[in-house]
Protein backbone atom coordinates (compact mmCIF):
# COMPACT_ATOMS: atom_id res chain seq x y z
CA UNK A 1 87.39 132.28 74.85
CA UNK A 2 84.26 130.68 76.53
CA UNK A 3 81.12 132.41 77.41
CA UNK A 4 81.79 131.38 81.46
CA UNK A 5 84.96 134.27 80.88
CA UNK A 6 83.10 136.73 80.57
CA UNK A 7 81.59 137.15 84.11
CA UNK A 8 77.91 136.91 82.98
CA UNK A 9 75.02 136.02 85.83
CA UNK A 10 74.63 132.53 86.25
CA UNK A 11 71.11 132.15 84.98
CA UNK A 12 72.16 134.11 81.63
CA UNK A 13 75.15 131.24 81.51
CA UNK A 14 72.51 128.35 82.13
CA UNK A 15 70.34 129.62 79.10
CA UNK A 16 73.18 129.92 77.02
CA UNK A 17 74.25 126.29 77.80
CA UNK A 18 70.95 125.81 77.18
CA UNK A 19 70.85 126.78 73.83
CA UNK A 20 74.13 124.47 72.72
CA UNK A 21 76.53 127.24 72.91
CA UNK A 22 79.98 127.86 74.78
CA UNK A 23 82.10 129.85 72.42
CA UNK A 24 81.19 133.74 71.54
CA UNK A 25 81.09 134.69 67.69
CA UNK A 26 83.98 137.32 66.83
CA UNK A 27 81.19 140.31 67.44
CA UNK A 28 80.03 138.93 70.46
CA UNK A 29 83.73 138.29 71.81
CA UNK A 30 84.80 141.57 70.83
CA UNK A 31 82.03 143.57 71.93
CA UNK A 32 80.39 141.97 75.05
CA UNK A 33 82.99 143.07 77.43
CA UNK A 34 82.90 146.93 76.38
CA UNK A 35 79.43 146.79 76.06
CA UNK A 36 79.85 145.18 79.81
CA UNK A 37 82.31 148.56 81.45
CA UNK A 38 79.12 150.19 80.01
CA UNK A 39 80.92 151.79 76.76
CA UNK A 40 79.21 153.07 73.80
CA UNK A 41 80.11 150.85 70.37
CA UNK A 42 79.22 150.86 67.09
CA UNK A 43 79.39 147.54 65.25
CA UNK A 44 79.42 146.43 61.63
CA UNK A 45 78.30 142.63 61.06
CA UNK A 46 76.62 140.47 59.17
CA UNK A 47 73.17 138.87 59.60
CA UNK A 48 73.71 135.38 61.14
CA UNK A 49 76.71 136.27 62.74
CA UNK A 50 75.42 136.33 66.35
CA UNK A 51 75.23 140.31 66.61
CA UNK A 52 72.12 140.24 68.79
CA UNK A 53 73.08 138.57 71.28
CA UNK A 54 75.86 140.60 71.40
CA UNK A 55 73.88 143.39 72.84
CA UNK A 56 71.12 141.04 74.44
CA UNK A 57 73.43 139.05 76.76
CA UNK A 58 74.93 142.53 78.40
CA UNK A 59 71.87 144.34 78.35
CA UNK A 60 70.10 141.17 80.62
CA UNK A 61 73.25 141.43 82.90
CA UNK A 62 72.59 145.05 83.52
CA UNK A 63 69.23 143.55 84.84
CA UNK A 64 70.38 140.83 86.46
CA UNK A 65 72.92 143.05 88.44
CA UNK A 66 70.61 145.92 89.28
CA UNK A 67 66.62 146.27 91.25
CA UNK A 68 64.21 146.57 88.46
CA UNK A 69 62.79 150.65 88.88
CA UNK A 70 59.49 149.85 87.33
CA UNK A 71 60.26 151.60 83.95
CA UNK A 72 61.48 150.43 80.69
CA UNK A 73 65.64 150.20 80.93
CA UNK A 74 66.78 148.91 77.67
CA UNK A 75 65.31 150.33 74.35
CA UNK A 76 66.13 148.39 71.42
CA UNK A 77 65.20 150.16 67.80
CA UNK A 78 64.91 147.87 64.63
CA UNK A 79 64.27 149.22 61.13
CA UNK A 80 61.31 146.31 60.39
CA UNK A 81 58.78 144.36 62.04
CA UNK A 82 60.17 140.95 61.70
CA UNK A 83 63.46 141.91 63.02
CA UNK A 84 61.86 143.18 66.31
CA UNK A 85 60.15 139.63 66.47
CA UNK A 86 63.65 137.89 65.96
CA UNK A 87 65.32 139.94 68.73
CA UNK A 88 62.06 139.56 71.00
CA UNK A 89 62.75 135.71 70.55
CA UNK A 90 66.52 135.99 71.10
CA UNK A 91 65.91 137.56 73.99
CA UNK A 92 63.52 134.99 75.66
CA UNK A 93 65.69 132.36 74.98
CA UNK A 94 68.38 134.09 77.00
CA UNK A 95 66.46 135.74 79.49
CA UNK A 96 63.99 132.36 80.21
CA UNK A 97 65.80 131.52 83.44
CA UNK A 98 65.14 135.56 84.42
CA UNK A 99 62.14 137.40 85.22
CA UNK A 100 62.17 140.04 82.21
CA UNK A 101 59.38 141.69 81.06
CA UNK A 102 59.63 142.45 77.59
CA UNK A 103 57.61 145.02 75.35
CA UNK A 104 57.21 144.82 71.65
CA UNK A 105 55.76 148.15 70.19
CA UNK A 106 55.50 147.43 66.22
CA UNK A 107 53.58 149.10 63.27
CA UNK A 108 50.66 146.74 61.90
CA UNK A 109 49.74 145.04 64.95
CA UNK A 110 46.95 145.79 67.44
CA UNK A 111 47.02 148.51 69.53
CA UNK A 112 44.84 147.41 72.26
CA UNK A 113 47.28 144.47 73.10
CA UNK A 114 50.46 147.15 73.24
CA UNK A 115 47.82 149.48 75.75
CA UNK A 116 47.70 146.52 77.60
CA UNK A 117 51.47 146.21 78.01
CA UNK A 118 52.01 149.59 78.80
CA UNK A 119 49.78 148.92 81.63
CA UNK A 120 52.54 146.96 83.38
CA UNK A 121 55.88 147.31 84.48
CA UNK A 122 58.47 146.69 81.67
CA UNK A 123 62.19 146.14 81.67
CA UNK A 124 62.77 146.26 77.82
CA UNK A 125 61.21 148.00 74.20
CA UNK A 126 61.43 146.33 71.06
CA UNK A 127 60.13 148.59 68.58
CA UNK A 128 60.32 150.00 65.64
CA UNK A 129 60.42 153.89 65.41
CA UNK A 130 57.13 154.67 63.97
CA UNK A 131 54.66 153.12 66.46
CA UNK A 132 57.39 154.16 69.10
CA UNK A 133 56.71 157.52 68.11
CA UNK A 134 53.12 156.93 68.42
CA UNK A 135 52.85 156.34 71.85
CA UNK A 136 55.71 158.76 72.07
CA UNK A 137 53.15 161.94 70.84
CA UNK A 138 50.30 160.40 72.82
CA UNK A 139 51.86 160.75 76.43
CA UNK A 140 52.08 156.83 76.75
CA UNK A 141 55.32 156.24 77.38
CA UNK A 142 58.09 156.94 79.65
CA UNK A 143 61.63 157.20 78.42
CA UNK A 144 63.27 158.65 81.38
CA UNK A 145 64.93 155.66 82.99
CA UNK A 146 66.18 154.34 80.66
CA UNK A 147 69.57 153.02 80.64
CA UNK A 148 70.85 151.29 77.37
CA UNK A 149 69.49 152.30 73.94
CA UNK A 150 70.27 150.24 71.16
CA UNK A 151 69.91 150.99 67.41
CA UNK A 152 70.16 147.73 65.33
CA UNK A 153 70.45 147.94 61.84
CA UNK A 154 71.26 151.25 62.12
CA UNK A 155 72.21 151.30 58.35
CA UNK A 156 68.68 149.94 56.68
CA UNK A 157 67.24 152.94 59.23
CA UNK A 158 68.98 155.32 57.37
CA UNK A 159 67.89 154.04 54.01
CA UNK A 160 64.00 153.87 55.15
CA UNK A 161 64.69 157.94 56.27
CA UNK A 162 64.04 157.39 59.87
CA UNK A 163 66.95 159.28 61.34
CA UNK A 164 64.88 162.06 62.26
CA UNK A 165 62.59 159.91 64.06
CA UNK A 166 65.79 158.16 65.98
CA UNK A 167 67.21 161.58 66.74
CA UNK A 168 63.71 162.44 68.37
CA UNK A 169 63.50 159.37 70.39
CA UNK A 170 66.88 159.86 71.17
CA UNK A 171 66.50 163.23 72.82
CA UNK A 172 63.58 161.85 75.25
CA UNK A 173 66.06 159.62 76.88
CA UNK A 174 69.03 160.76 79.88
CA UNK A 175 72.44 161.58 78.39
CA UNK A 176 73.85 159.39 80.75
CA UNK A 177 72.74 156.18 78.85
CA UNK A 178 74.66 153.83 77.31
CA UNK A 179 74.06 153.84 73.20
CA UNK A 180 75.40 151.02 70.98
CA UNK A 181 74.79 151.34 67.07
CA UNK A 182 74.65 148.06 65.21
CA UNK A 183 74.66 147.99 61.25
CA UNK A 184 75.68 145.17 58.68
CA UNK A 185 78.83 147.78 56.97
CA UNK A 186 81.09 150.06 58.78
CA UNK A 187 79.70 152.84 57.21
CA UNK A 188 81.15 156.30 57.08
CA UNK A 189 78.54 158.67 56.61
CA UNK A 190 76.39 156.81 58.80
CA UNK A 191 78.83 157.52 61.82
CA UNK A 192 78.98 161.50 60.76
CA UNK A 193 74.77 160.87 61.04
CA UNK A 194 75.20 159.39 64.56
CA UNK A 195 77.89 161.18 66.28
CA UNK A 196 75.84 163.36 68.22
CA UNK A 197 74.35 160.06 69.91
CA UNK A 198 77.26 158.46 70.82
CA UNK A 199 80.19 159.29 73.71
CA UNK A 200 83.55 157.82 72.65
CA UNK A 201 82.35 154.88 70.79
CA UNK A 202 84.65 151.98 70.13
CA UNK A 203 84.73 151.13 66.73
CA UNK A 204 84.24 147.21 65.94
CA UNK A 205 84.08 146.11 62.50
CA UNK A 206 84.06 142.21 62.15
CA UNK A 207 81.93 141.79 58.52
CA UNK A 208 82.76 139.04 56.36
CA UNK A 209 81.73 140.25 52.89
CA UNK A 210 83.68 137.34 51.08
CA UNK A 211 81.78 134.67 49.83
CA UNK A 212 82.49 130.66 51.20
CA UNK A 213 82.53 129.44 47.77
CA UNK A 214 82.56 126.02 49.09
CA UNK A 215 79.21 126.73 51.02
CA UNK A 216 77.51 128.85 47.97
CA UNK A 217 77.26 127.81 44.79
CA UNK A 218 77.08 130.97 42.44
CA UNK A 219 75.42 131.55 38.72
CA UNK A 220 74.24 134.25 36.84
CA UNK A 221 72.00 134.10 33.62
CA UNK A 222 72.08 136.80 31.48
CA UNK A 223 68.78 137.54 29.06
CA UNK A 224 68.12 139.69 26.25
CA UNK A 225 65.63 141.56 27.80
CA UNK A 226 63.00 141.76 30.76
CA UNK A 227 60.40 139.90 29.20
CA UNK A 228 62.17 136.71 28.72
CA UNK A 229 62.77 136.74 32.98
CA UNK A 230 59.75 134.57 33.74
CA UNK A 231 60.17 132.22 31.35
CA UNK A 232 64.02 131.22 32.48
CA UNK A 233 62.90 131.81 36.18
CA UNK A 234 60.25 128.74 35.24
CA UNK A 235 62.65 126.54 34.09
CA UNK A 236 65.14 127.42 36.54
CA UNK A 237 62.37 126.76 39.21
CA UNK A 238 61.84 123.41 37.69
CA UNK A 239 65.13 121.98 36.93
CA UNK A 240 66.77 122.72 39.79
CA UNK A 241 66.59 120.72 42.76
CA UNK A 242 65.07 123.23 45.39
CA UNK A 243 63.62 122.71 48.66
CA UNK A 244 62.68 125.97 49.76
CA UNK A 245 63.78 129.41 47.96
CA UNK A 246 63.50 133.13 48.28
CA UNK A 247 62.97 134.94 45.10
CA UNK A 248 64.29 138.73 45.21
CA UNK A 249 62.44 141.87 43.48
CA UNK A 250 63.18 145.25 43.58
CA UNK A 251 60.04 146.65 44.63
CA UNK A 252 56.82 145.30 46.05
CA UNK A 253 54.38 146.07 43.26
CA UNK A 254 56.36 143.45 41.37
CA UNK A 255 56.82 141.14 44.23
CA UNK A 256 52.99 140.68 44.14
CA UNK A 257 52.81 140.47 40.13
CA UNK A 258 55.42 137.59 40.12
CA UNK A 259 53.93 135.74 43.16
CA UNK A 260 50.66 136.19 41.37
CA UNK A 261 52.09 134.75 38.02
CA UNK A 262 53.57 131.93 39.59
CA UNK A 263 50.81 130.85 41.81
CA UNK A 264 48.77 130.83 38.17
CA UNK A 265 51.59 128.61 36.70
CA UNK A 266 50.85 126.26 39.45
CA UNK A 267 53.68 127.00 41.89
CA UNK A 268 53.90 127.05 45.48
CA UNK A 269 54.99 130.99 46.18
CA UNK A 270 53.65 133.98 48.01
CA UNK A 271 54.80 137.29 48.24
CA UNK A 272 56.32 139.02 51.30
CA UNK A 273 56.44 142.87 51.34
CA UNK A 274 55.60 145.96 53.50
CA UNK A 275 52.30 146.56 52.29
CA UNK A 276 51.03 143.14 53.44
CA UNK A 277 49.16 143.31 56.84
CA UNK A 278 51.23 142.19 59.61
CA UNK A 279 48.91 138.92 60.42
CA UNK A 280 49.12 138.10 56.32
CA UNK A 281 52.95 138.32 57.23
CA UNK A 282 53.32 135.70 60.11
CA UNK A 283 51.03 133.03 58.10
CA UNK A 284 53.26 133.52 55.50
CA UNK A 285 56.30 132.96 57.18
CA UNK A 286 55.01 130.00 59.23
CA UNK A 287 53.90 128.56 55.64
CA UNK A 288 57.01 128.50 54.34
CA UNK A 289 58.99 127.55 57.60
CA UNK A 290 56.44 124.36 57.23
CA UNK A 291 56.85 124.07 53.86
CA UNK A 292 53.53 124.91 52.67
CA UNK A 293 55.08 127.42 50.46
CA UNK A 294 58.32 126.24 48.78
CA UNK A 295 58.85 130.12 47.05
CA UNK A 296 58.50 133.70 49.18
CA UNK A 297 58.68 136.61 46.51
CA UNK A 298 60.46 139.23 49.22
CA UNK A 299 61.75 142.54 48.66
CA UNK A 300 65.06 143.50 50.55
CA UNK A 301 63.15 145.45 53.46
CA UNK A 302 60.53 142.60 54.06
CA UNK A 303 63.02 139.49 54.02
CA UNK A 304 64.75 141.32 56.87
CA UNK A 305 64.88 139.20 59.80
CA UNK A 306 63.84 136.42 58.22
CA UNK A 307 65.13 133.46 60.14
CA UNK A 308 65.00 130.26 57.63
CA UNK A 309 67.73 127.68 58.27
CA UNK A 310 66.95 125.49 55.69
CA UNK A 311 66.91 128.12 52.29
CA UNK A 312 68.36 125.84 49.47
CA UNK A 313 68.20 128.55 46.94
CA UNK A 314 68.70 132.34 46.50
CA UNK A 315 67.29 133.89 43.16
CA UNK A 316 68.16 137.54 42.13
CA UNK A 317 65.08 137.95 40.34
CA UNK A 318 66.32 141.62 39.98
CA UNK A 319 69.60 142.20 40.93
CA UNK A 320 70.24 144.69 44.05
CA UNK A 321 71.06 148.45 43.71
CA UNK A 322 74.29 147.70 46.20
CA UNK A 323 76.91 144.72 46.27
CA UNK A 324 76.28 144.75 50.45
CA UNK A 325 73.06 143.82 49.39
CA UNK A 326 73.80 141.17 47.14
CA UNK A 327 76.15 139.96 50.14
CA UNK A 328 73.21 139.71 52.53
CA UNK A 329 70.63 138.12 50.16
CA UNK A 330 72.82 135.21 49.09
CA UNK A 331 73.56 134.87 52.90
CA UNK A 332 70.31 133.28 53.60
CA UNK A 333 71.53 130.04 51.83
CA UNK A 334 74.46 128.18 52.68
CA UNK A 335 74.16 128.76 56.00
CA UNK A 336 74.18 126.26 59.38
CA UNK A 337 76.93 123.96 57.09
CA UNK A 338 74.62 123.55 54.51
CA UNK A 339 75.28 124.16 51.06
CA UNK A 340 72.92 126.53 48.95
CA UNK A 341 72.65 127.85 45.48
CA UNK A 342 72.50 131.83 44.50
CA UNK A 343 71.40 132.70 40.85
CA UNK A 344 71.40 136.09 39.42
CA UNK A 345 69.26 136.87 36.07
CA UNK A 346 70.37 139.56 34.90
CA UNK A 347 69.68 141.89 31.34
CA UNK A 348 72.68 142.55 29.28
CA UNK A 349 72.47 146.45 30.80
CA UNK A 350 73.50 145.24 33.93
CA UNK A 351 76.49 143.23 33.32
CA UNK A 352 78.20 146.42 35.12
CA UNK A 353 76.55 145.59 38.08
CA UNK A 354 77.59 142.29 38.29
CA UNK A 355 81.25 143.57 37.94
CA UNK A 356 80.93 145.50 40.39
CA UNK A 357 79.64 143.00 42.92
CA UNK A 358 82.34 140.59 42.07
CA UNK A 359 85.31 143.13 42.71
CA UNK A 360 82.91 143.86 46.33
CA UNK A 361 83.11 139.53 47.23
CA UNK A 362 86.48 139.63 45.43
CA UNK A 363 85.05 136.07 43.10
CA UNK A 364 84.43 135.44 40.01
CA UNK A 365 80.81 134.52 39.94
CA UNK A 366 79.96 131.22 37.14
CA UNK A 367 77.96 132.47 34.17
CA UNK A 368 75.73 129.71 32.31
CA UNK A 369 73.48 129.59 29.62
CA UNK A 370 70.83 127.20 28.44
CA UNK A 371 71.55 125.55 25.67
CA UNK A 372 68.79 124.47 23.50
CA UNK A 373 68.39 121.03 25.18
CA UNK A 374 67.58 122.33 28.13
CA UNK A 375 70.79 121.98 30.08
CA UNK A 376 73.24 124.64 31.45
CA UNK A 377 76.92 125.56 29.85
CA UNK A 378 79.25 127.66 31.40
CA UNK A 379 80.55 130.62 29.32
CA UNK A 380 83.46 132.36 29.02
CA UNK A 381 82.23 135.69 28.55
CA UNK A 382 78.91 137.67 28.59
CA UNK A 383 76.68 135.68 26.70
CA UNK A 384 72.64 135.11 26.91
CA UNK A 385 70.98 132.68 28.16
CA UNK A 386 68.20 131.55 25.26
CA UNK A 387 64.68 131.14 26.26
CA UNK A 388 63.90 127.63 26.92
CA UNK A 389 61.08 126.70 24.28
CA UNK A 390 60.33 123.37 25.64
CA UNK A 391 57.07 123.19 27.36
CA UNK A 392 57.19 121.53 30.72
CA UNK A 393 55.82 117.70 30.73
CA UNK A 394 53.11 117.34 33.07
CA UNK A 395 53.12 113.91 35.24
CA UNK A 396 49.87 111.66 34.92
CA UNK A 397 48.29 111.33 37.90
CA UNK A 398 48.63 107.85 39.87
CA UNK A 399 46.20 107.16 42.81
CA UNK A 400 48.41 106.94 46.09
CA UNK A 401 49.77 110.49 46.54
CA UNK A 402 52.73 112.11 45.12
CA UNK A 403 56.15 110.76 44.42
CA UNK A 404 58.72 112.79 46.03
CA UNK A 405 61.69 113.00 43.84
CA UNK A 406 64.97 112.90 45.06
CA UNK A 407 68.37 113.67 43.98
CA UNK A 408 71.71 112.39 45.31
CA UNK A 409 73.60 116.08 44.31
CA UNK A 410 70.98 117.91 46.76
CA UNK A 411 72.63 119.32 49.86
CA UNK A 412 69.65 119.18 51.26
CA UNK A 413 68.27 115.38 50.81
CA UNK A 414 68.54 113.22 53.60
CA UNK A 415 68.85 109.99 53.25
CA UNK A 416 65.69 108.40 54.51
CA UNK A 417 63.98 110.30 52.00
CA UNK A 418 60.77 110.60 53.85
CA UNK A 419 57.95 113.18 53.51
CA UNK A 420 59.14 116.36 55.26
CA UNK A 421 63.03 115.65 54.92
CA UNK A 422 64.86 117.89 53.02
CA UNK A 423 65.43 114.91 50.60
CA UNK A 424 61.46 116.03 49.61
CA UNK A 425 60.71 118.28 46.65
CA UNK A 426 57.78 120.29 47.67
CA UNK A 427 54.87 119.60 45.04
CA UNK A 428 54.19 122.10 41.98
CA UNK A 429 50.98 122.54 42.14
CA UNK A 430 47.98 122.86 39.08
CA UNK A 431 48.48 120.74 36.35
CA UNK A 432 46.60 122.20 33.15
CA UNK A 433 44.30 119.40 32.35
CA UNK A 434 41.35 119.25 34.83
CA UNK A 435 42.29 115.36 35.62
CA UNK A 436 45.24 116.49 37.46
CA UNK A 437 45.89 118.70 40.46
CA UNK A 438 44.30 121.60 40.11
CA UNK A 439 46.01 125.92 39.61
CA UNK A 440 46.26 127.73 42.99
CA UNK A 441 42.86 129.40 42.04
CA UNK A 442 43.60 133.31 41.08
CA UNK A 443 41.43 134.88 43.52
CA UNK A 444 43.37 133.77 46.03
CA UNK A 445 46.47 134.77 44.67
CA UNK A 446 47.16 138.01 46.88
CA UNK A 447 46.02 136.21 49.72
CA UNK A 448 48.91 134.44 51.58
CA UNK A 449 46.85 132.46 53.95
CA UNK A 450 46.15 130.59 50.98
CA UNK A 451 47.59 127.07 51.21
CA UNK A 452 48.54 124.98 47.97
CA UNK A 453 48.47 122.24 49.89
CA UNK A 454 44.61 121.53 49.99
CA UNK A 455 43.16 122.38 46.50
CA UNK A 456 39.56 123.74 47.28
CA UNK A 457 38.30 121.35 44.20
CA UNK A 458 39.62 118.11 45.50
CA UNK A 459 38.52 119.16 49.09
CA UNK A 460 36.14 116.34 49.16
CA UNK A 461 38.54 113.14 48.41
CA UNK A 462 40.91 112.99 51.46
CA UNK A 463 43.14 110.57 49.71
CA UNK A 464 44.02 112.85 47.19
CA UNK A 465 47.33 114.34 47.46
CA UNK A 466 48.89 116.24 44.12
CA UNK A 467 51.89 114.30 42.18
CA UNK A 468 55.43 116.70 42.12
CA UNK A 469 55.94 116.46 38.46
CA UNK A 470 59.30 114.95 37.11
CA UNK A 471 60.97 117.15 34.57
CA UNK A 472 62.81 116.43 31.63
């Protein structure tokens, strides 16, 4: 099937030729044309599977087909902040040929800019339900036209307890609109939730929750305790070959301590969780989309909708409460044809868990240790992983800038090996002698603006650039 099949306006056809694309995902192929004869559906897939447009594409030909009434016509509810910025983007890429006016109505961003929109006529929300309720409660906002609601994520808004706040929403919009309910699992109890929102839904379930083995490379580390984490994530962190990685912790408090630790050991990390402000959140993300940052500390609810194509590595600081979960996080490597790398430290208390997540993927995920050279041995059975007692060589600094080192076995490397490729490891910065590059300083440690990349105490030499240290 090609997208010109399914009857879509021809300016929605010219953006998606636009974008490279001629061939609908499986969710978009199956749902598009119910979601077209103006059907209810609920949907399970993955992230990166192309749900969003799924819903986008139909809900910009019900605008394309019909007179814009001056009123928002499509809601769209998302659990977090960055998802509604991902969707806001997916839509102007598909809409650009179109004249859509679009609304985003988020927590932790100004309200004088969202008075301003509501000021104007809009064809579509984006929101998220809190600040939707806001406006909601204060009168500023007019529900009654619209025509398509969409819940994305509806399973993450059941975790973060907003059903109430969806059912509320839901009852200041006509029964005669269209509802679609998008989550990452077919869920059961989530459908029992929902049922009084939905007419007839068709039931479309096209998640993937096996692994590509050949795409992602799988380990798991198992230590005696806690305490000896930070010390293995260290010399995980600097022996393997990573370009960019997201680190996983199970709540935000210690999202913050780690990124704080690490930026202290020299590294290039920040932290990413709800209680950052929302401007603290997009200079963080740009950071390490640039590569400024090389390692974002993210709890599950933050790193959602986080769009990074190039992730070479996924590290289960902590390892997830649900195997789904442990689906989606290693998801964000591995992904566009590249190959990634997901590693799981885990105490010897939770080698349950990890059974349990390999009967969800249905593979036997690779268990190493270190041995006391520093190098990694695969085991046959549970087995920790010692604590490296090595202490990491520092480089000496040469004059000239840093040496970027490279390594054939990197999925990432290209072959030109020029600043900025892939091929690149981005520098570990803070060497402990004062002669070398200097520690991300510690008062800026909670601060993700912060960027490693211009050492406040070499401000004044431009020529200096820190050396990436070689290891072992």
């Amino acid at each position: 099937m090609t997208f010109t099949k399914l009857n879509l306006h021809p300016k929605i056809l010219q953006a998606i030729e636009a974008c490279g694309y001629t061939k609908p995902t499986p969710i978009q192929a199956q749902a598009i044309p119910h979601i077209l004869e103006g059907k209810d559906i609920v949907a399970s897939a993955q992230t990166g599977t192309g749900k969003t447009a799924a819903y986008v594409l139909p809900g910009l030909q019900l605008l394309a087909s019909k007179p814009s009434v001056g009123k928002p016509r499509i809601l769209i509810l998302a659990p977090t902040r960055e998802l509604a910025g991902q969707i806001t983007k997916v839509i102007g890429q598909y809409g650009k040929f179109m004249k859509v006016n679009i609304a985003s109505f988020v927590g932790g961003t100004s309200y004088h800019k969202q008075f301003r929109e509501l000021s104007r006529p809009i064809d579509i929300i984006i929101a998220t339900p809190g600040r939707l309720m806001d406006h909601m409660e204060n009168k500023r906002l007019d529900l009654s036209k619209i025509e398509m609601l969409v819940v994305d994520e509806a399973d993450r808004m059941l975790d973060m307890g907003f059903i109430n706040d969806i059912k509320t929403i839901v009852q200041a919009t006509p029964h005669s609109r269209q509802t679609l309910l998008l989550s990452a699992t077919a869920d059961d109890k989530l459908i029992s939730i929902m049922k009084n929102l939905l007419k007839n839904p068709v039931r479309i379930n096209v998640s993937q929750d096996k692994i590509d083995a050949t795409l992602i490379k799988q380990k798991v580390h198992v230590v005696a305790d806690s305490n000896n984490k930070k010390q293995l994530l260290e010399h995980i962190l600097d022996t393997e070959n990573i370009f960019k990685a997201i680190i996983f912790s199970s709540t935000k408090r210690n999202a913050a301590k780690l990124a704080l630790q690490l930026r202290d050991c020299g590294y290039a990390a920040s932290p990413m969780h709800g209680d950052l402000k929302q401007s603290a959140r997009n200079r963080t993300l740009a950071q390490f989309r640039q590569g400024e940052i090389q390692f974002l500390i993210a709890t599950d609810v933050a790193a959602r909708g986080i769009d990074v194509l190039d992730i070479s590595h996924v590290i289960n600081y902590d390892l997830p409460k649900f195997a789904e979960d442990y689906v989606h996080r290693i998801g964000r490597t591995g992904r566009a044809g590249k190959t990634g790398v997901a590693i799981s430290m885990v105490i010897q208390s939770e080698i349950h868990q990890v059974r349990r997540i390999e009967r969800y993927i249905g593979t036997k995920i690779q268990q190493v240790r270190i041995t006391k050279d520093g190098s990694e041995q695969e085991m046959e059975s549970t087995v920790e992983s010692p604590v490296p007692h090595t202490k990491r060589r520092r480089p000496k600094q040469k004059s000239g800038g840093y040496h970027s080192r490279q390594n054939s076995h990197n999925p990432h490397a290209s072959k030109s090996g020029s600043k900025g490729s892939h091929g690149s490891r981005a520098p570990k910065f803070g060497a402990r002698d004062s002669s070398h590059s200097p520690r991300a300083p510690k008062s800026d440690a909670r601060d993700s603006s912060y960027n490693p990349r211009a050492p406040k105490s070499d401000a004044s030499d431009s020529s200096y650039r820190p050396r990436a240290p070689k290891f072992g």
